[in-house]
C-alpha atoms as a PDB file:
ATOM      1  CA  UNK A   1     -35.991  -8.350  24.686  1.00  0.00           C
ATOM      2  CA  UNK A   2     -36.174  -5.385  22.374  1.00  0.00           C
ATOM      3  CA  UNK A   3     -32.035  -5.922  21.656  1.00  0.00           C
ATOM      4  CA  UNK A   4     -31.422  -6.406  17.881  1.00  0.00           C
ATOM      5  CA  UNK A   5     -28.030  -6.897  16.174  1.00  0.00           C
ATOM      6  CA  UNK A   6     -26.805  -8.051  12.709  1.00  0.00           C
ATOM      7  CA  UNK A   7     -23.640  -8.107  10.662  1.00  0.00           C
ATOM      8  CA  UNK A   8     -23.909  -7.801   7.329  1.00  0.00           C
ATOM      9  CA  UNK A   9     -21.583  -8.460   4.981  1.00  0.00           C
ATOM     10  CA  UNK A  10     -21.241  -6.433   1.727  1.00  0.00           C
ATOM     11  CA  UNK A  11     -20.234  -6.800  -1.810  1.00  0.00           C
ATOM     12  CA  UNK A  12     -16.652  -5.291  -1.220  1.00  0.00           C
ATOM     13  CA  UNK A  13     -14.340  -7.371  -3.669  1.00  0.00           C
ATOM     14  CA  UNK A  14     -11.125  -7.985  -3.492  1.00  0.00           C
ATOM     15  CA  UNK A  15      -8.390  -9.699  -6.465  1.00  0.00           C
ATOM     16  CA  UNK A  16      -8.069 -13.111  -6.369  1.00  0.00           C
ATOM     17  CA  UNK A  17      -4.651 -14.026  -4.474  1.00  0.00           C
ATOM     18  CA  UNK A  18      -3.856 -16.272  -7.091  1.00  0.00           C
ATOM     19  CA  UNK A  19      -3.377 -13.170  -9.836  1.00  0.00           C
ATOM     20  CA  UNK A  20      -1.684 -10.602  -7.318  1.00  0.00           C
ATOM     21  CA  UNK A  21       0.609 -13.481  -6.245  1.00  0.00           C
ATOM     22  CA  UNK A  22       1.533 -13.771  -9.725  1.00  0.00           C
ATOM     23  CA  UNK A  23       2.632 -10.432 -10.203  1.00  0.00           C
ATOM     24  CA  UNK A  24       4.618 -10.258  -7.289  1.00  0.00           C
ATOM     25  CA  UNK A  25       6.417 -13.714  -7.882  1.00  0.00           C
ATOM     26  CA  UNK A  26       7.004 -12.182 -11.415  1.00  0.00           C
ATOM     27  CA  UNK A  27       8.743  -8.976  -9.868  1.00  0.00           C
ATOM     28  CA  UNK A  28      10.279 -11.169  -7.386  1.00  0.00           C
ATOM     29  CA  UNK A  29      12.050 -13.452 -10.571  1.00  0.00           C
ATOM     30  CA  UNK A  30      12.974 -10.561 -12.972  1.00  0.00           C
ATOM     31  CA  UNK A  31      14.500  -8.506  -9.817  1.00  0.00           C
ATOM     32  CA  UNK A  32      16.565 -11.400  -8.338  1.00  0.00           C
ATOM     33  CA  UNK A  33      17.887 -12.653 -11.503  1.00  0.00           C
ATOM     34  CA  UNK A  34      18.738  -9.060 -12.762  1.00  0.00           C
ATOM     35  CA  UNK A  35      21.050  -8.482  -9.666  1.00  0.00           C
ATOM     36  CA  UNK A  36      22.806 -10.941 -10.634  1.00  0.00           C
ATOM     37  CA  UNK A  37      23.389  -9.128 -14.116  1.00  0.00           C
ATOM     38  CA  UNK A  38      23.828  -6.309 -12.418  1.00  0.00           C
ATOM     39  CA  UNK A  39      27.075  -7.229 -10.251  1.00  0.00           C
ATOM     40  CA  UNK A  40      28.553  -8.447 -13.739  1.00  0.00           C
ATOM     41  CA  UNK A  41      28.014  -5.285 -15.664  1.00  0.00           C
ATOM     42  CA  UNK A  42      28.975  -3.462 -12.431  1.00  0.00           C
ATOM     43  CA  UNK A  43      32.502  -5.076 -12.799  1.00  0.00           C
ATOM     44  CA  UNK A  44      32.866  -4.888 -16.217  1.00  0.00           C
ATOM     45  CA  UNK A  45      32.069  -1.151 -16.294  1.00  0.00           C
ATOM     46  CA  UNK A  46      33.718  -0.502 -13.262  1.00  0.00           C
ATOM     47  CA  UNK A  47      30.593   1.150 -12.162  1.00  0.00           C
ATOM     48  CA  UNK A  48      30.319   2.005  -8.314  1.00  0.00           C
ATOM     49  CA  UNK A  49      26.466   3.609  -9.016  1.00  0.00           C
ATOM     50  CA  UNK A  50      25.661  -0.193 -11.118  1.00  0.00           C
ATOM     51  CA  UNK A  51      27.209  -2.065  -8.195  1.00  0.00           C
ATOM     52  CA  UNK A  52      25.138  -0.053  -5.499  1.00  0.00           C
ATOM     53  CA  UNK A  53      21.875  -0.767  -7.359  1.00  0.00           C
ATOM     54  CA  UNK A  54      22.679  -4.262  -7.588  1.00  0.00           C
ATOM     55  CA  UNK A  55      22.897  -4.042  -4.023  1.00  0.00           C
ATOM     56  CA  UNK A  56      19.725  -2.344  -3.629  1.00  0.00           C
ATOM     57  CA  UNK A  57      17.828  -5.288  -6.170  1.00  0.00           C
ATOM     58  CA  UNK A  58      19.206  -7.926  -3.695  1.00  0.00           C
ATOM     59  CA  UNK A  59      17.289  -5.987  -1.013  1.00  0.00           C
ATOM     60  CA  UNK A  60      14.490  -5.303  -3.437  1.00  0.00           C
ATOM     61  CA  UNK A  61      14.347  -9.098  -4.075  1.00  0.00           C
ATOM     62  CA  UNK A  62      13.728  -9.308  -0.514  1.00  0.00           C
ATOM     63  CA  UNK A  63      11.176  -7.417  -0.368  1.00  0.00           C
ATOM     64  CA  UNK A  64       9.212  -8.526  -3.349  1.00  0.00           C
ATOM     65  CA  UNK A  65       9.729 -11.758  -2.150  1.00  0.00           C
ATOM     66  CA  UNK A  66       7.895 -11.433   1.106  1.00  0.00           C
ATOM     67  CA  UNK A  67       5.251  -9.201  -0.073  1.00  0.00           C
ATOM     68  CA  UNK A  68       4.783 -12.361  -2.514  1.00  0.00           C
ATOM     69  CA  UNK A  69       4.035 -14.341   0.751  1.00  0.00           C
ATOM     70  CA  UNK A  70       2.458 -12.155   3.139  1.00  0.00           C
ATOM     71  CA  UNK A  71       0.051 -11.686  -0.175  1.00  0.00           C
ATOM     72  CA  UNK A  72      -0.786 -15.163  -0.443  1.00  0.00           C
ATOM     73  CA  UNK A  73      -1.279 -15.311   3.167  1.00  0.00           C
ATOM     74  CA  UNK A  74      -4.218 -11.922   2.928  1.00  0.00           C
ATOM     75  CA  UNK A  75      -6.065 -14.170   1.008  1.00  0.00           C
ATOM     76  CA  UNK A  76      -7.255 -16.716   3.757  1.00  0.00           C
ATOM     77  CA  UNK A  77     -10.560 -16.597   4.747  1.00  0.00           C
ATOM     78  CA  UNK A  78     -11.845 -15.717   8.487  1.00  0.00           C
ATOM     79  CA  UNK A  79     -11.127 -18.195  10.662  1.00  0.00           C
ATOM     80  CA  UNK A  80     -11.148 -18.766  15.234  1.00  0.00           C
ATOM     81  CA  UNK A  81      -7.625 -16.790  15.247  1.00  0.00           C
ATOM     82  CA  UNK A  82      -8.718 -14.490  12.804  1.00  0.00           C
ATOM     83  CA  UNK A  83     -12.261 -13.454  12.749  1.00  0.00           C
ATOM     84  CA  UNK A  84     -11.958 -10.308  10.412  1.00  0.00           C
ATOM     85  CA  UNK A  85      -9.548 -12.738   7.941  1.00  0.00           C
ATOM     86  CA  UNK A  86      -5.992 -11.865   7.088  1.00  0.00           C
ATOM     87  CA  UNK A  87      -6.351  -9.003   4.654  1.00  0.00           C
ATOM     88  CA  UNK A  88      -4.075  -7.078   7.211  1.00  0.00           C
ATOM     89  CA  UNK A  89      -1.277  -9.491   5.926  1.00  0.00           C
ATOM     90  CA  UNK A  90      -1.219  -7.167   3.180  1.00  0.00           C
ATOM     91  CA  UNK A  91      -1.508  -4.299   4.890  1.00  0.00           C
ATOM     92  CA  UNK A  92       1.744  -5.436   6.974  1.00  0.00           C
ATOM     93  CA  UNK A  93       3.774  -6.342   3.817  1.00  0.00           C
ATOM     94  CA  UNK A  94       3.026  -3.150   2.507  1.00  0.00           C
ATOM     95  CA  UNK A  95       4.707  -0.971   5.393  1.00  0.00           C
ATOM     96  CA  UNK A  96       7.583  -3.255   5.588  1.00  0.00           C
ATOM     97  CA  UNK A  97       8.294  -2.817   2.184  1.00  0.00           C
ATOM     98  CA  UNK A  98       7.549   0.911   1.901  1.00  0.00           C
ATOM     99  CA  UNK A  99      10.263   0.764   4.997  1.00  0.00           C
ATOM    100  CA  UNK A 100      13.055  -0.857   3.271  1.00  0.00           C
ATOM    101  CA  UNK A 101      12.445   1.496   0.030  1.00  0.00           C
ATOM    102  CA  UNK A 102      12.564   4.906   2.009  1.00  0.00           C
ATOM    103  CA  UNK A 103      16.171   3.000   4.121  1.00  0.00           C
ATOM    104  CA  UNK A 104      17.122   2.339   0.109  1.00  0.00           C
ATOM    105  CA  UNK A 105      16.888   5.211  -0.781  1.00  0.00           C
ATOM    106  CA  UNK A 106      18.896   7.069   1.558  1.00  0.00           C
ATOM    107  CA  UNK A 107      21.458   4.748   1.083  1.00  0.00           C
ATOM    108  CA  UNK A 108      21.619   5.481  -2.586  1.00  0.00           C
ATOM    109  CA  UNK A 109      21.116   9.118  -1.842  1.00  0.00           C
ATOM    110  CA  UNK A 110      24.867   8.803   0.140  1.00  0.00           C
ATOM    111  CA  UNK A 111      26.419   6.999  -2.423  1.00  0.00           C
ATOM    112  CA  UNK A 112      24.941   9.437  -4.882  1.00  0.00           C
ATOM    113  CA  UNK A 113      26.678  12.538  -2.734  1.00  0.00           C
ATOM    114  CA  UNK A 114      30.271  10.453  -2.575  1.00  0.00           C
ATOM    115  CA  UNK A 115      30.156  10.028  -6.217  1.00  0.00           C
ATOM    116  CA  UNK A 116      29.415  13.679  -6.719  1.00  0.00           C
ATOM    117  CA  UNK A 117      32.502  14.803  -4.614  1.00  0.00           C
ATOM    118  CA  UNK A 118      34.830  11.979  -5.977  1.00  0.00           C
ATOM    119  CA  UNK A 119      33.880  11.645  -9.506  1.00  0.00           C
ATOM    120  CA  UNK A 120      35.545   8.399 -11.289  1.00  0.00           C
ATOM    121  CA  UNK A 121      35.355   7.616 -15.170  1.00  0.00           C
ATOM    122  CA  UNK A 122      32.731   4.615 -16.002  1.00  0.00           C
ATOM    123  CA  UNK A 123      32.656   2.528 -19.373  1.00  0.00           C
ATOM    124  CA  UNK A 124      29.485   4.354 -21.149  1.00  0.00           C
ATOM    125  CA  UNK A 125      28.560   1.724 -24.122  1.00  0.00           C
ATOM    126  CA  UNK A 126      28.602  -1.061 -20.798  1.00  0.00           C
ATOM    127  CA  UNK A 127      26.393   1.680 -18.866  1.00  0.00           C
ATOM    128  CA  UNK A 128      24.110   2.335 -22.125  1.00  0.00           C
ATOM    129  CA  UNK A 129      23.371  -1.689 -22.322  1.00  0.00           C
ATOM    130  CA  UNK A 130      22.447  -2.152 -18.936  1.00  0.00           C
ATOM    131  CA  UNK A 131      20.372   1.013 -18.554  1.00  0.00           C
ATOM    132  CA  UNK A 132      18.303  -0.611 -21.454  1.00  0.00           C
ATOM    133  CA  UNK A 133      17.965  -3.797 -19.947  1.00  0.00           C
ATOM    134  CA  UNK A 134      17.398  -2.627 -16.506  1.00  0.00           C
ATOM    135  CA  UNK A 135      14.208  -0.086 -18.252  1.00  0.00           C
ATOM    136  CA  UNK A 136      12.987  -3.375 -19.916  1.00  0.00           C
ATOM    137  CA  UNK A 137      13.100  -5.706 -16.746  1.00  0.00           C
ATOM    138  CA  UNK A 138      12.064  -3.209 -14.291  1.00  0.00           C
ATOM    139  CA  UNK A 139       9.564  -1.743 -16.474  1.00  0.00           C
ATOM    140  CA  UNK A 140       7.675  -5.179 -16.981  1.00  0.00           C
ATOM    141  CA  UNK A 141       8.010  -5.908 -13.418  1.00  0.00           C
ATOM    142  CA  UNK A 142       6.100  -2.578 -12.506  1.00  0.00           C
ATOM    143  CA  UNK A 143       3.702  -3.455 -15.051  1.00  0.00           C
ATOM    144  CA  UNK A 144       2.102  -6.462 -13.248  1.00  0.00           C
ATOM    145  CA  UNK A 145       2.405  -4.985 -10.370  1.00  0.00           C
ATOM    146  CA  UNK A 146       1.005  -1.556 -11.244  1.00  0.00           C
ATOM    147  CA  UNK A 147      -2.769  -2.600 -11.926  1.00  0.00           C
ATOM    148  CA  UNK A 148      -3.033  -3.601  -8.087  1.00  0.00           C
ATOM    149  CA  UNK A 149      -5.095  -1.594  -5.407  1.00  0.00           C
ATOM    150  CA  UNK A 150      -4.210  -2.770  -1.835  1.00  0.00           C
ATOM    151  CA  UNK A 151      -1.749  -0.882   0.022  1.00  0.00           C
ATOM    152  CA  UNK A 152       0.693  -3.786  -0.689  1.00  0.00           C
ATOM    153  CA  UNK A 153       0.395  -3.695  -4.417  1.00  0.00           C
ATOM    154  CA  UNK A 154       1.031   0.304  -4.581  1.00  0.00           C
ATOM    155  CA  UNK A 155       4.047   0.027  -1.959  1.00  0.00           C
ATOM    156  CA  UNK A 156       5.542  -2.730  -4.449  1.00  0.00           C
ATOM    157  CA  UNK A 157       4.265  -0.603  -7.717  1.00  0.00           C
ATOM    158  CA  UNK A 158       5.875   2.727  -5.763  1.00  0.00           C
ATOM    159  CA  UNK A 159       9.534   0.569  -5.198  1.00  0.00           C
ATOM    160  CA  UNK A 160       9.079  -0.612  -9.111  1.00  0.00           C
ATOM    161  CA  UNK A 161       9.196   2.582 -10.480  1.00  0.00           C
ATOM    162  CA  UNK A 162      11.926   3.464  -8.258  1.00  0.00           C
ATOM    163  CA  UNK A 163      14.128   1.484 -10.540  1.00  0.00           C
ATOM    164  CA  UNK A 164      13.079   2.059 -13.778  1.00  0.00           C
ATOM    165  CA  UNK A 165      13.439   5.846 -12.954  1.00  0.00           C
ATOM    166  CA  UNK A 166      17.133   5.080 -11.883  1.00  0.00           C
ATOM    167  CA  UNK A 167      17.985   3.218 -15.168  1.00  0.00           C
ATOM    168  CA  UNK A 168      16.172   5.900 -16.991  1.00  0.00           C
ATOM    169  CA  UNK A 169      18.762   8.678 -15.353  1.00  0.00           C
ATOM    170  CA  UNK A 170      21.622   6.060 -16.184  1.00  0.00           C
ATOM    171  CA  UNK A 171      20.705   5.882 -19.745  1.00  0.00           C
ATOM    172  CA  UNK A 172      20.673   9.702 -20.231  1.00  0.00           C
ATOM    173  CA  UNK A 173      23.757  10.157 -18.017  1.00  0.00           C
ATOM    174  CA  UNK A 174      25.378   7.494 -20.186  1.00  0.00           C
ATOM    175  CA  UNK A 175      24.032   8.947 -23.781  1.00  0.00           C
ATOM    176  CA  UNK A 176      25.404  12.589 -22.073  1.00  0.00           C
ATOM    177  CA  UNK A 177      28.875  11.124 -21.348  1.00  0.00           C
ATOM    178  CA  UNK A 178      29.242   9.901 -24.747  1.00  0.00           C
ATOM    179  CA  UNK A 179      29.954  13.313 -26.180  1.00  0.00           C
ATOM    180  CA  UNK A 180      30.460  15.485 -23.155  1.00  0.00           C
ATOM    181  CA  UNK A 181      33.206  14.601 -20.073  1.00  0.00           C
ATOM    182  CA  UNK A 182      30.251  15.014 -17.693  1.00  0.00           C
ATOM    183  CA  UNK A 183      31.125  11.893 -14.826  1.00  0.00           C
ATOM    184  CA  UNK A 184      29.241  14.265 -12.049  1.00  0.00           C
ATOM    185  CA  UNK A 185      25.601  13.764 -14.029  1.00  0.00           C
ATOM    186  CA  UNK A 186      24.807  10.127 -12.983  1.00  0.00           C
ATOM    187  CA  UNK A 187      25.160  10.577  -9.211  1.00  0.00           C
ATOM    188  CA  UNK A 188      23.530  13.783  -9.835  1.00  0.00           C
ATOM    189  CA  UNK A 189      20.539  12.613 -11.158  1.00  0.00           C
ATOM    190  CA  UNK A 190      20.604   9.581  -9.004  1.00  0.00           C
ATOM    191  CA  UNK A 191      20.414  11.663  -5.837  1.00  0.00           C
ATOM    192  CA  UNK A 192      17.174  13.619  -7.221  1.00  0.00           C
ATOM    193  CA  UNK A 193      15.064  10.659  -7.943  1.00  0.00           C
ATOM    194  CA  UNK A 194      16.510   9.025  -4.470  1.00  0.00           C
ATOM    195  CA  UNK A 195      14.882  12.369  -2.872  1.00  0.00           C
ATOM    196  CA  UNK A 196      11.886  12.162  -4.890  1.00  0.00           C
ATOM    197  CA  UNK A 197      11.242   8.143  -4.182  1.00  0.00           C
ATOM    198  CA  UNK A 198      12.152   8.710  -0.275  1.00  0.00           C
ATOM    199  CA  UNK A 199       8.895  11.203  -0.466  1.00  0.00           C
ATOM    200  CA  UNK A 200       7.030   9.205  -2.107  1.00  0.00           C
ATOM    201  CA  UNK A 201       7.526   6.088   0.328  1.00  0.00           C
ATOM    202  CA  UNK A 202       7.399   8.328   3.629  1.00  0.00           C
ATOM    203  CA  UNK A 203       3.567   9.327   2.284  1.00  0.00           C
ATOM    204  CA  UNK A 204       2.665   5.963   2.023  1.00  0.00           C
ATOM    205  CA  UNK A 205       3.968   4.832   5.298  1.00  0.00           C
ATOM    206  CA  UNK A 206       2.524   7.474   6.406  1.00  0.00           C
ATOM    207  CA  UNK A 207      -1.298   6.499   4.803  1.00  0.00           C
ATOM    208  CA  UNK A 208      -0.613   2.832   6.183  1.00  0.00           C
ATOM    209  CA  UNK A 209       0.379   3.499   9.368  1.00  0.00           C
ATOM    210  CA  UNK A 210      -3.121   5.422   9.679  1.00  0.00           C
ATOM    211  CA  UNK A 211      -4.748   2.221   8.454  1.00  0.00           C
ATOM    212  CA  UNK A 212      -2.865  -0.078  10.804  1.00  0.00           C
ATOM    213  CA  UNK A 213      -3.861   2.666  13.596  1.00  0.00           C
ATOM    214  CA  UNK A 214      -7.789   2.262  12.943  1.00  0.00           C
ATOM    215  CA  UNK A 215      -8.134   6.174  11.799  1.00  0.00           C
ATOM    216  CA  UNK A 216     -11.648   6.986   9.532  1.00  0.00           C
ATOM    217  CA  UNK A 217     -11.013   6.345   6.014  1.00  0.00           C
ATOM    218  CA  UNK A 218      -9.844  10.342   4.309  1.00  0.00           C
ATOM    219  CA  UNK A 219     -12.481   9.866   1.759  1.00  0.00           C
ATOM    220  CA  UNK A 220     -15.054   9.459   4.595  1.00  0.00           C
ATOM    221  CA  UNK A 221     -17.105  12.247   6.350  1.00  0.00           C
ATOM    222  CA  UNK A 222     -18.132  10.613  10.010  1.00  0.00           C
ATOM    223  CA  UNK A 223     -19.906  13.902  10.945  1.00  0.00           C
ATOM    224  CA  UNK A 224     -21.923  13.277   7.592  1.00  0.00           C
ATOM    225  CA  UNK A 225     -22.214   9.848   8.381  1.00  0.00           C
ATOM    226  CA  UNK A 226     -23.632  10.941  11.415  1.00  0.00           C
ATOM    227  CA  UNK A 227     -26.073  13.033  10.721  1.00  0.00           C
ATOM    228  CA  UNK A 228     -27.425  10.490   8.488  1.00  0.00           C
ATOM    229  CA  UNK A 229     -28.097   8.107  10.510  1.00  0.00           C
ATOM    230  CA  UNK A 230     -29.621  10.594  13.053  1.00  0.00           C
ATOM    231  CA  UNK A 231     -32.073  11.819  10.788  1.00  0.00           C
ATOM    232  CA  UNK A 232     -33.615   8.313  10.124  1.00  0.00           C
ATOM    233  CA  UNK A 233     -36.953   7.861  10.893  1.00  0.00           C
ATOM    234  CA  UNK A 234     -37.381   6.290  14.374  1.00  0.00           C
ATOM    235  CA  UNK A 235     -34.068   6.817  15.511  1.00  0.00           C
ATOM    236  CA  UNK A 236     -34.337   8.518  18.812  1.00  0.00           C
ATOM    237  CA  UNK A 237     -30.203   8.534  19.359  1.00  0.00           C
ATOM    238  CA  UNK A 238     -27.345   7.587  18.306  1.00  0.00           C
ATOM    239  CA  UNK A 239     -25.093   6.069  20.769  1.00  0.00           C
ATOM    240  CA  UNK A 240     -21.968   4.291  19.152  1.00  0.00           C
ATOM    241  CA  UNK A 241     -20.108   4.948  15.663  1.00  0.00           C
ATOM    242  CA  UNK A 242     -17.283   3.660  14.352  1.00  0.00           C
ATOM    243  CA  UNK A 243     -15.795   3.433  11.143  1.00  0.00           C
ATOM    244  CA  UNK A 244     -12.321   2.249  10.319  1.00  0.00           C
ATOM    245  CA  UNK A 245     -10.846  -0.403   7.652  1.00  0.00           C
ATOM    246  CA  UNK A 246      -8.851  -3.787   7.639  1.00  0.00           C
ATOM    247  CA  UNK A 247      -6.584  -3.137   4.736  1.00  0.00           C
ATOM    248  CA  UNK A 248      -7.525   0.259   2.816  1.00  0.00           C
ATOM    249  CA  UNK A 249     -10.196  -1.307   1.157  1.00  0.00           C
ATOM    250  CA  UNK A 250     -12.555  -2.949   3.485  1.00  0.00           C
ATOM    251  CA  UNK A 251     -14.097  -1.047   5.447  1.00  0.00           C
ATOM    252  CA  UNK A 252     -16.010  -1.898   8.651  1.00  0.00           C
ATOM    253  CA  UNK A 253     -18.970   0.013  10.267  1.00  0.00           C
ATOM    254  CA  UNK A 254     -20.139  -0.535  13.446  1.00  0.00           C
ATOM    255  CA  UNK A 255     -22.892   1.609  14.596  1.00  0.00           C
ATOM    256  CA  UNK A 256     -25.535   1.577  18.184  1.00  0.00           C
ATOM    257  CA  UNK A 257     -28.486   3.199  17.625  1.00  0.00           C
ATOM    258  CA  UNK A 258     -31.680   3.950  20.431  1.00  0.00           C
ATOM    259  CA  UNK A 259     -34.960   3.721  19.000  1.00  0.00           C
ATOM    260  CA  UNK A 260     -37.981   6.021  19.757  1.00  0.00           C
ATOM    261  CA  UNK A 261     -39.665   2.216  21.337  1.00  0.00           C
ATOM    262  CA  UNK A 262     -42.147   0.804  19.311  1.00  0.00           C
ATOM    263  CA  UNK A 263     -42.805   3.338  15.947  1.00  0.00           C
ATOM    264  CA  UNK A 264     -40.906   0.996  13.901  1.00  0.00           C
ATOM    265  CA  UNK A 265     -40.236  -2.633  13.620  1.00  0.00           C
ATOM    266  CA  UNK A 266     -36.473  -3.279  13.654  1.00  0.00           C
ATOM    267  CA  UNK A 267     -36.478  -4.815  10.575  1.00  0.00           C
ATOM    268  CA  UNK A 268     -37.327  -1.928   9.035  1.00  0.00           C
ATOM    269  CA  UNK A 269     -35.165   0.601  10.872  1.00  0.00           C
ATOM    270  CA  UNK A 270     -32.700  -1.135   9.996  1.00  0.00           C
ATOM    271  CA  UNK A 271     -33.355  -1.199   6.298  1.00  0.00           C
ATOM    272  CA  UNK A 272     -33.675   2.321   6.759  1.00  0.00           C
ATOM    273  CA  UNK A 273     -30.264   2.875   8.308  1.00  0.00           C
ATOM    274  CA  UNK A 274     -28.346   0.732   5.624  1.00  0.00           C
ATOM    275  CA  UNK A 275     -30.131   2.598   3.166  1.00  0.00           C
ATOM    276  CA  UNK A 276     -28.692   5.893   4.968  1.00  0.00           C
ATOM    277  CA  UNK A 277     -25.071   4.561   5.131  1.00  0.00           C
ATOM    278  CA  UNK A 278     -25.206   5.143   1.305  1.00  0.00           C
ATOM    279  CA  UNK A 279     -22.160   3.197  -0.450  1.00  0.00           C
ATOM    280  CA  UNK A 280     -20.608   2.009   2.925  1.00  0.00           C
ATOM    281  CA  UNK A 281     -23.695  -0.386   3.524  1.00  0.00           C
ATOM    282  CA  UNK A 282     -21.514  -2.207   0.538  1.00  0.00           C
ATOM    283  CA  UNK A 283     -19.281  -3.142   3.300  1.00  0.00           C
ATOM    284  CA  UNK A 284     -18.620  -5.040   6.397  1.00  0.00           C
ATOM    285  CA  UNK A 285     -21.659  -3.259   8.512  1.00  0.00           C
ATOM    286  CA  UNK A 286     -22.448  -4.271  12.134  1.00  0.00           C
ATOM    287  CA  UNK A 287     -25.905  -2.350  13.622  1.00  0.00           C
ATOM    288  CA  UNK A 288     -26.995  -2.795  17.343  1.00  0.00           C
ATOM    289  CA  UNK A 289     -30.910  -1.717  17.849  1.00  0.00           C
ATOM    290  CA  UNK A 290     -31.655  -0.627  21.508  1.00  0.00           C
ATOM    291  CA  UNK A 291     -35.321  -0.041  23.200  1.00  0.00           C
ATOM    292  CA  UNK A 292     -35.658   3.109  24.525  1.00  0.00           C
ATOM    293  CA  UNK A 293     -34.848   1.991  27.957  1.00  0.00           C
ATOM    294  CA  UNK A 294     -32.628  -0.626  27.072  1.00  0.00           C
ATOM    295  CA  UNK A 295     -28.695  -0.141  28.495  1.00  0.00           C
ATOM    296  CA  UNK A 296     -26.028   0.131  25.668  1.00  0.00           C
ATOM    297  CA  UNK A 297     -23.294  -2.323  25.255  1.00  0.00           C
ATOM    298  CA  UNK A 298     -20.865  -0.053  24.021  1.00  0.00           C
ATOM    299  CA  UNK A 299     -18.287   1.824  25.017  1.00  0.00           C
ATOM    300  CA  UNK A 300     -19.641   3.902  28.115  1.00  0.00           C
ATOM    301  CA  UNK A 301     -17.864   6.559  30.508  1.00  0.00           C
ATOM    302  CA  UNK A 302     -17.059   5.215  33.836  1.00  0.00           C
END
């Protein structure tokens, strides 16, 4: 039979689980132990804003935690339950983390609009301390975190930053209030960079949920891709395309193509079409060879 098909694998990498696990379980450790510090300043300073972010560490904790695990878990290899392997672990972690950062930040955006109506006086030299520590905790957490490229890594990277920015707007509100009666500036500044990390987590829930949902990678051009492969010498048609990826990285081609029967041998057409596919032959590629006359096995019209 004239049928041909092959998978080929490419030389997409990804990081070792063992070093992205180790960044997470580092973020995980610094966030849970500083929310403990956290409810102790937040007494001492009688700080209602230091009190809510402890909160919000304890759910950051969480989080970091089971990013930490469903990480681990994206690094298992294909298997009979999982045939693609369990990147999309990652890919899962990501969005439920991304969730509880934009629900965290709302929270802190209400607590930031109570304070602004009902202002109360705070102990500033207690605030100035733990604004410092919270910079130098948070700040190395983000760092291991921040070299990461899955979707998982950025949303944990995006909820990082989150709360060095906050302790950053605590310091200067604290350094502010040491020489000017100004209790409104904390909340104040606490309710822009709420707003501004709420946009930044509804994008990427937004660019994961496209993942999860199969869509064509943004920084490829199907109708491109398409016209490639068309043009290739002994192609007569193209009958199938698809191109979507596991976890933001990987992606996965699958492609159907009719030949003009008999110009070519398959082995070279289809040396010809992975040399077409350009930088996405790097990846996961699956290409089905039909005879002219041979039916397609892909998706067909009723």
């Amino acid at each position: 039979m004239g049928h041909d098909h092959k998978t080929h694998s490419g030389t997409c990498t990804h990081p070792p689980a063992s070093r992205v696990g180790r960044g997470l379980a580092v973020a995980f450790a610094l966030n849970l132990a500083f929310a403990f510090v956290e409810v102790a300043g937040g007494l001492y300073t009688n700080s209602i804003a230091i009190l809510s972010d402890a909160l919000h560490d304890f759910g950051d904790a969480s989080a970091l935690g089971l990013a930490w695990y469903l990480e681990r878990i994206s690094g298992r290899k294909a298997d009979s339950t999982h045939s693609y392997g369990y990147r999309r672990y990652s890919l899962l972690s990501a969005l439920i983390t991304s969730t509880v950062l934009l629900c965290g930040s709302l929270v802190i955006a209400w607590q930031a609009v109570g304070r602004l109506m009902h202002p109360e006086s705070v102990k500033v030299q207690g605030m100035m301390g733990l604004a410092i520590l919270g910079i130098l905790v948070n700040g190395l957490a983000f760092r291991v975190t921040h070299q990461g490229h899955s979707h998982n890594e950025r949303a944990v990277s995006l909820h990082l930053l989150e709360d060095v920015l906050g302790w950053v707007a605590v310091l200067i509100a604290s350094i502010a209030m040491m020489f000017v009666e100004m209790p409104w500036l904390d909340p104040a500044l606490s309710l822009a960079i709420s707003l501004y990390i709420f946009w930044g987590a509804l994008k990427r829930i937004r660019l994961t949920s496209s993942v999860f949902l199969q869509s064509v990678p943004s920084e490829i051009d199907l109708l491109k891709v398409k016209n490639s492969v068309q043009k290739v010498e002994g192609v007569a048609s193209l009958e199938d395309l698809h191109v979507w990826s596991t976890d933001g990285e990987q992606i996965i081609v699958t492609l159907s193509v009719r030949s003009v029967g008999g110009a070519l041998d398959n082995a070279v057409l289809r040396k010809n079409l992975t040399t077409a596919l350009g930088a996405l032959a790097r990846h996961h590629v699956t290409i089905e060879i039909l005879d002219a006359n041979e039916r397609s096995l892909g998706c067909e019209k009723p």
